[in-house]
Protein backbone atom coordinates (compact mmCIF):
# COMPACT_ATOMS: atom_id res chain seq x y z
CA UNK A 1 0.00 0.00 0.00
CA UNK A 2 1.32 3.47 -1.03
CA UNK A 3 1.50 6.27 1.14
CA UNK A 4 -0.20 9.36 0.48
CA UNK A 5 0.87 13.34 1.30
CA UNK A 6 -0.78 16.57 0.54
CA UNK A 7 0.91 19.09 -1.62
CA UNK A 8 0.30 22.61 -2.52
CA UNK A 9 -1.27 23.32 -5.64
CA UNK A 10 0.79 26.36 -6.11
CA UNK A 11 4.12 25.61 -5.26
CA UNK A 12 4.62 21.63 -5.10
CA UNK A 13 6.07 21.85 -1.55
CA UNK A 14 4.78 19.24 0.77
CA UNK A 15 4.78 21.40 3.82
CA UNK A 16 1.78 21.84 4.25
CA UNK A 17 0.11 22.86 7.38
CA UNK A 18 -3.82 22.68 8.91
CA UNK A 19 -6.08 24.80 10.91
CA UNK A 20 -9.26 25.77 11.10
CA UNK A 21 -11.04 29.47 10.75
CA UNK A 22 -14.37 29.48 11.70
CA UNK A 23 -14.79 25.72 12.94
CA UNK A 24 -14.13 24.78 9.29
CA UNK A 25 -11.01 23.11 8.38
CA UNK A 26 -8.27 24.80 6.78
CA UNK A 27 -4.90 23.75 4.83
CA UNK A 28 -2.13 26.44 3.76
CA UNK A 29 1.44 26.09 2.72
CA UNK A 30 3.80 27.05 4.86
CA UNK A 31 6.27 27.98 2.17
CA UNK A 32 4.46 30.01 0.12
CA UNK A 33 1.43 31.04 2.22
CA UNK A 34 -1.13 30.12 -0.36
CA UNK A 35 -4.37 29.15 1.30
CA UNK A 36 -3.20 31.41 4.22
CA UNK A 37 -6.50 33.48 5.74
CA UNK A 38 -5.50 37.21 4.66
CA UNK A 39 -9.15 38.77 4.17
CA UNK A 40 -12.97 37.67 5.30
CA UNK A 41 -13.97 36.76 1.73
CA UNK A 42 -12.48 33.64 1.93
CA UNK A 43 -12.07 30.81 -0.78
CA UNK A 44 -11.25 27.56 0.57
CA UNK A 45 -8.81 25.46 -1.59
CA UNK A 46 -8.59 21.99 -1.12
CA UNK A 47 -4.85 20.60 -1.41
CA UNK A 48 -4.59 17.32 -3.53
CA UNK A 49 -2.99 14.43 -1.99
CA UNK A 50 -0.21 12.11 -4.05
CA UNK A 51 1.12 8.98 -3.75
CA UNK A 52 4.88 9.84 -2.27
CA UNK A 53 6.20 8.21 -5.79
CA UNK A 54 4.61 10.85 -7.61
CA UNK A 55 5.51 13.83 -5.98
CA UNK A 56 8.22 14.95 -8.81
CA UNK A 57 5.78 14.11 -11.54
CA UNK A 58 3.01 16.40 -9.61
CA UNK A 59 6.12 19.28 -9.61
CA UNK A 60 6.75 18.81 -13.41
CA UNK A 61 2.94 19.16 -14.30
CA UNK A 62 2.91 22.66 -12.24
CA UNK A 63 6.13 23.91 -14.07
CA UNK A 64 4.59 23.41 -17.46
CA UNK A 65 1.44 25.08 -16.57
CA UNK A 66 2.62 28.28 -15.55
């Protein structure tokens, strides 16, 4: 069985942290800060999670689509 981590869909970086705001759950990325609370109009993003093998290949994809 293949292990699983969330990853920013911004940056790639798997540090990736959880909170909540307003009893609702929360992820951000603590490199980057995307997904970070900044205003009240708030858009929850949900943060994909990848098998650990595919971590570079998730990377790759978000280069070519800038």
């Amino acid at each position: 069985m293949e292990n699983y981590i969330k990853i920013c869909p911004k940056c790639g970086s798997t540090n990736v942290g959880s909170g909540y705001y307003n009893s609702a759950p929360h992820d951000f990325c603590k490199d980057c800060g995307f997904g970070d609370i900044k205003t009240e109009s708030i858009a929850f993003t949900n943060f994909p999670e990848v098998k650990i093998s595919e971590i570079e290949n998730f990377r790759r994809e978000l280069k070519k689509n800038k």
